[in-house]
Protein backbone atom coordinates (compact mmCIF):
# COMPACT_ATOMS: atom_id res chain seq x y z
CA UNK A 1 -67.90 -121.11 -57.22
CA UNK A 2 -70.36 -120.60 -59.98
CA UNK A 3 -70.58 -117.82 -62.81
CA UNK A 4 -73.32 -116.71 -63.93
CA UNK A 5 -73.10 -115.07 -67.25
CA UNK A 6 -74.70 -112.33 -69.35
CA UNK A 7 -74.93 -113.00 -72.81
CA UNK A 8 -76.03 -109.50 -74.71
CA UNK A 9 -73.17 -107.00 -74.77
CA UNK A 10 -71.23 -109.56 -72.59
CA UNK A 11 -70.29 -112.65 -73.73
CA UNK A 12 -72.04 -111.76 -77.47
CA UNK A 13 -69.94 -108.12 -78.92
CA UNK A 14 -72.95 -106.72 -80.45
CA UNK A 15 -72.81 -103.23 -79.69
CA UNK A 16 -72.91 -102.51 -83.16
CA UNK A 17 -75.12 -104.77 -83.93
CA UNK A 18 -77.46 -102.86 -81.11
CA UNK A 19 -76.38 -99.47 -82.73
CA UNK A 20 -77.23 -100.87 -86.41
CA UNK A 21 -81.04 -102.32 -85.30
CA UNK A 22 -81.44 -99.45 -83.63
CA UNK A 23 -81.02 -96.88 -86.80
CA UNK A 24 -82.90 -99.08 -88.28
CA UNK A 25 -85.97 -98.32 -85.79
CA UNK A 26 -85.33 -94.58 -85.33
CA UNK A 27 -86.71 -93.08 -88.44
CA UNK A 28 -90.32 -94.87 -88.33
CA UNK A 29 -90.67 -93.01 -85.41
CA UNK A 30 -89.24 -89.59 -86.63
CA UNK A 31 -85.67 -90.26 -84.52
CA UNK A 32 -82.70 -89.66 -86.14
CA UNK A 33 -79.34 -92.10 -86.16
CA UNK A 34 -77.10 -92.22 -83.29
CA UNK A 35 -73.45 -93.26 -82.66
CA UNK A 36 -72.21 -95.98 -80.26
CA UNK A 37 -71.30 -93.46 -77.87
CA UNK A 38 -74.69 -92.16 -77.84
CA UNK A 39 -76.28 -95.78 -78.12
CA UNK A 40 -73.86 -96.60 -74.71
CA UNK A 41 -74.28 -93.49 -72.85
CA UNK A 42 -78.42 -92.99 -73.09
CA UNK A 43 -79.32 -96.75 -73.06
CA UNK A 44 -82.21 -98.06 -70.74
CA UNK A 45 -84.34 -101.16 -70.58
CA UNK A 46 -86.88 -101.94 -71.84
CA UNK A 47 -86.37 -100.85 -75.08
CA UNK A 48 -89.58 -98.66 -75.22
CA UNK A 49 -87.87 -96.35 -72.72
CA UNK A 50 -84.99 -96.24 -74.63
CA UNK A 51 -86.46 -94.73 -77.48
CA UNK A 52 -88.11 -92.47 -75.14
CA UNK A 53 -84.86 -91.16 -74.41
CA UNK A 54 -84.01 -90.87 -78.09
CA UNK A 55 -87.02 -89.40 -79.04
CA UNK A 56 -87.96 -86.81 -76.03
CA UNK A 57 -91.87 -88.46 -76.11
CA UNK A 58 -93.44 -91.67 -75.25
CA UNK A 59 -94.30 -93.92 -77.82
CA UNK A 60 -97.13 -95.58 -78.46
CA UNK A 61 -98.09 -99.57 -77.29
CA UNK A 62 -98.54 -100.14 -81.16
CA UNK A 63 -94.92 -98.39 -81.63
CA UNK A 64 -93.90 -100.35 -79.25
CA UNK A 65 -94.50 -103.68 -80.84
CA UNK A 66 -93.87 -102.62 -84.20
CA UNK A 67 -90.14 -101.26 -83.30
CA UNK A 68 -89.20 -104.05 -80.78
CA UNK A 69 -90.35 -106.38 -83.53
CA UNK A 70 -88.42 -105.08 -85.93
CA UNK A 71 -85.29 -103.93 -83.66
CA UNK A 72 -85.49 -108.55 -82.73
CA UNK A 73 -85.57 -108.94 -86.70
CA UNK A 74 -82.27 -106.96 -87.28
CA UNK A 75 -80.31 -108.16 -84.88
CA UNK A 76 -81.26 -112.06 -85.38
CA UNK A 77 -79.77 -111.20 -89.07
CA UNK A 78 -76.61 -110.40 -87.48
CA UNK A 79 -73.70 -113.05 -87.03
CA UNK A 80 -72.84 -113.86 -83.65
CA UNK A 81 -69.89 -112.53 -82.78
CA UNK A 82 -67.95 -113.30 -78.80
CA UNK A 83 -66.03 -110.50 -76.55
CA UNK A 84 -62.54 -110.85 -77.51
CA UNK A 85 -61.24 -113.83 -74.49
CA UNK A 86 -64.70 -115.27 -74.49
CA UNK A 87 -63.54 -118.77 -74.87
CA UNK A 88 -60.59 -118.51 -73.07
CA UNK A 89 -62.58 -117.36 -69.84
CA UNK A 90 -65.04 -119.60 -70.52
CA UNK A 91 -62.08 -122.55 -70.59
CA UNK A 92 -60.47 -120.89 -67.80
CA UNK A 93 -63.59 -121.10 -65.26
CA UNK A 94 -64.40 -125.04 -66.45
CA UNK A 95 -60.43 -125.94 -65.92
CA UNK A 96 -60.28 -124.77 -62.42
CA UNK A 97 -63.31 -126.91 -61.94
CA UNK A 98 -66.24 -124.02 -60.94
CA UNK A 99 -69.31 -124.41 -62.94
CA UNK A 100 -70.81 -121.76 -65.05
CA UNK A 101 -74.45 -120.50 -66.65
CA UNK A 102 -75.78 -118.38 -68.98
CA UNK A 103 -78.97 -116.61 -68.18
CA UNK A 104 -80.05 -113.48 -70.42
CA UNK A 105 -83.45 -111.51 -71.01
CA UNK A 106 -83.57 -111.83 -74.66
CA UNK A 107 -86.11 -114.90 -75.86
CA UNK A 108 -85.04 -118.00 -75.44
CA UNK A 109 -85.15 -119.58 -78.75
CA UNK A 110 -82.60 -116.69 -79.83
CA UNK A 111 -80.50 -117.37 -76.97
CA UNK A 112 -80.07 -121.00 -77.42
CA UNK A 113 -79.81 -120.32 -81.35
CA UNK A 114 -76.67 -117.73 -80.68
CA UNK A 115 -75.29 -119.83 -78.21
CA UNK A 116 -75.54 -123.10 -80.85
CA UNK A 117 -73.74 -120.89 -83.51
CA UNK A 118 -71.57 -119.88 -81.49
CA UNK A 119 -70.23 -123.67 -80.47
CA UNK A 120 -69.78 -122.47 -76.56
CA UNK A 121 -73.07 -124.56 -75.07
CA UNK A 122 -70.89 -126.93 -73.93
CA UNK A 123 -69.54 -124.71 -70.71
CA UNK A 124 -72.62 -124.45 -69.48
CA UNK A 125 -74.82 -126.08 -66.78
CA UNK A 126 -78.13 -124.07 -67.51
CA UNK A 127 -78.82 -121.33 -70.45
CA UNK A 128 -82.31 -119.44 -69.58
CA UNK A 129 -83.30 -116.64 -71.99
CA UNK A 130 -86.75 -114.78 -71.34
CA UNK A 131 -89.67 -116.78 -72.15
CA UNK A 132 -92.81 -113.92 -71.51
CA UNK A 133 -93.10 -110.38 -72.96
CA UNK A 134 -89.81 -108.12 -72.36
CA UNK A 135 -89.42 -105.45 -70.20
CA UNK A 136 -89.08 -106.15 -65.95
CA UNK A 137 -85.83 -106.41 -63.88
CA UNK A 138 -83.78 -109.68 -64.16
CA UNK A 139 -84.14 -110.48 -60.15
CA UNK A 140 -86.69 -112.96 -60.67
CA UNK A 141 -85.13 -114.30 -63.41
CA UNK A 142 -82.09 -115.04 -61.65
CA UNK A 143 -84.14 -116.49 -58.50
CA UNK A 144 -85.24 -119.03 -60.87
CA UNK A 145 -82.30 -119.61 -63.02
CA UNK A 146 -80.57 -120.36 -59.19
CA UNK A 147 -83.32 -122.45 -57.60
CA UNK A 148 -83.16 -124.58 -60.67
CA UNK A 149 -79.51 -124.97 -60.35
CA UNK A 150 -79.88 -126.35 -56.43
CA UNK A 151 -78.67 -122.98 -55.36
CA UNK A 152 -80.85 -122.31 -52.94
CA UNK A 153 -79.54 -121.46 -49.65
CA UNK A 154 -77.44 -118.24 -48.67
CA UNK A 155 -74.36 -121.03 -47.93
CA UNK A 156 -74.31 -122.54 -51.24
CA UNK A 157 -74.41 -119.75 -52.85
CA UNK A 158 -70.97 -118.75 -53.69
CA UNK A 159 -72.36 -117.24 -56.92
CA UNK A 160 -71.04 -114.60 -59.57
CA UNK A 161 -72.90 -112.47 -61.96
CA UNK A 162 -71.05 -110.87 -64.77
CA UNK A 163 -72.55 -108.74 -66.87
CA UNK A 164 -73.02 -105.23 -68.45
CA UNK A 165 -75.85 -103.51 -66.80
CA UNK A 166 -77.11 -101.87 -63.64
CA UNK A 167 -79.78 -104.68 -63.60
CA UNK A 168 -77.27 -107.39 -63.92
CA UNK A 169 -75.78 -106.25 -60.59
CA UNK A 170 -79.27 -105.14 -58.81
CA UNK A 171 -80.29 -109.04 -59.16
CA UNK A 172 -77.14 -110.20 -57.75
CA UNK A 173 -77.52 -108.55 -54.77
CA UNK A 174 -80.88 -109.35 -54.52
CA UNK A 175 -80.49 -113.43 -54.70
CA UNK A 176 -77.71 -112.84 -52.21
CA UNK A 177 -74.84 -113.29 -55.12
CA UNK A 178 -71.73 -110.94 -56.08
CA UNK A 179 -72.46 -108.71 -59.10
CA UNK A 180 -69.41 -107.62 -61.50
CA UNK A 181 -69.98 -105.58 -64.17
CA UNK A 182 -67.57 -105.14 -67.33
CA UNK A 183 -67.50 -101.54 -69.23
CA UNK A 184 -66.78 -102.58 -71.98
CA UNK A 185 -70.95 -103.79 -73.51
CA UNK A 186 -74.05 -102.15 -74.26
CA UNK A 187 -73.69 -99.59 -71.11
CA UNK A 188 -71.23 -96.87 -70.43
CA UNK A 189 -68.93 -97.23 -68.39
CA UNK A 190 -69.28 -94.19 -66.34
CA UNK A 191 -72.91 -95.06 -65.62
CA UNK A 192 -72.15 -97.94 -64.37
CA UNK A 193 -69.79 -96.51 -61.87
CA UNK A 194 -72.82 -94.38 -60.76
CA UNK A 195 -74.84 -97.70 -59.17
CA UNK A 196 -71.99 -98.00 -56.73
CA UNK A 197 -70.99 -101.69 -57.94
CA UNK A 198 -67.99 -103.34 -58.52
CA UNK A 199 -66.89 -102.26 -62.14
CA UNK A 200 -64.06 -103.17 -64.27
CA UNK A 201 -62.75 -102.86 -67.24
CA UNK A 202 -62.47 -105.65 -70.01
CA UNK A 203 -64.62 -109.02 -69.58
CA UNK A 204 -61.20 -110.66 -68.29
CA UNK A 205 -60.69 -107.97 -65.51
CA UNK A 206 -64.20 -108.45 -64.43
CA UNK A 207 -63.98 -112.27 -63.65
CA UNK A 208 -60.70 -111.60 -61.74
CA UNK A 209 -62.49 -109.07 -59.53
CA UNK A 210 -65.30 -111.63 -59.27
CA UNK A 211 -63.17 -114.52 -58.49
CA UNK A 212 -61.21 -111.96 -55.76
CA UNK A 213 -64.61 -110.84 -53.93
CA UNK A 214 -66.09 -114.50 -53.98
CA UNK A 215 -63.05 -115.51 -52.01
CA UNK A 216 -62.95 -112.48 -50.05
CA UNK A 217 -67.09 -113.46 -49.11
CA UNK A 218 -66.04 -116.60 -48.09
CA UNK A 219 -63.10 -115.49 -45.34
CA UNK A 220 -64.99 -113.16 -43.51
């Protein structure tokens, strides 16, 4: 088995840190401060149709640029902080001899930065952050990330994808792996009960399930 992981709002606990950059944004653009509830229940990628949301208007492509800038400057000033049991899955998936990756849409440099400060590189086979402008679904992204791993054939692929989003799971399914999602990152729960995928609960819960339907996939 492999893992693919997520790394915003699933390995990393940065909802606040989300919540924080965002009040930081809102008020350039006449928003006002929300809570993490509100932060969890409304939020959408890319970012500029988040604040859509927030605001009840489009913004601009120079708001755009000027708020994601600033909304990347906040959070990079933010230590890096891991989901309670990080580690310990992390340890737990490397023990049992499966490998593991990290593969996340935020830029690279800040991905492999985090993941430096946070002393964890070490688990992983492959880290891929995004490396062209932001917004677009993480499919590709994971076609890539599993092509470059030699995991290229529907066989070989006894993949799992843990993370926190709707788009996590959507590219799982579309590169023929199993999708997981844990409730417990940047998304609400409940809406990610809508999309019809496996959900659980804490990140630990979500791995189990994982580890259950990969071996389930490979009986039938």
């Amino acid at each position: 088995m492999h893992v693919v992981w997520d790394w915003n709002g699933t390995l990393k606990d940065d909802l606040d840190d989300h919540v924080a950059a965002l009040n930081a944004t809102l008020p350039a653009l006449g928003g006002t401060p929300v809570d993490r509830d509100t932060y969890r229940t409304e939020h959408v990628m890319p970012l500029a149709d988040f604040y859509a949301r927030l605001l009840g208007r489009e913004i601009s492509e120079q708001e755009r640029a000027i708020s994601n800038a600033a909304f990347l400057e906040h959070l990079r000033a933010r230590p890096v902080r891991l989901h309670d049991r990080a580690v310990e899955l992390l340890s737990l998936v490397q023990g049992t001899g499966h490998t593991q990756s990290l593969l996340s849409l935020c830029p690279h440099d800040t991905l492999v930065r985090e993941v430096e400060e946070a002393g964890i590189g070490h688990f992983f086979t492959r880290i891929d952050g995004r490396t062209g402008p932001s917004g677009g679904s993480k499919a590709v992204p994971l076609a890539r990330h599993l092509d470059a791993l030699g995991l290229t054939t529907e066989r070989e692929r006894r993949v799992l994808v843990i993370g926190d989003s709707l788009d996590d799971a959507d590219a799982a399914y579309l590169n023929g792996a199993i999708g997981v999602l844990h409730g417990e990152g940047l998304h609400h729960r409940d809406r990610l009960a809508e999309g019809g995928y496996p959900v659980a609960g804490p990140l630990a819960d979500a791995l189990v399930l994982g580890c259950w339907l990969i071996r389930f996939r490979t009986l039938i």
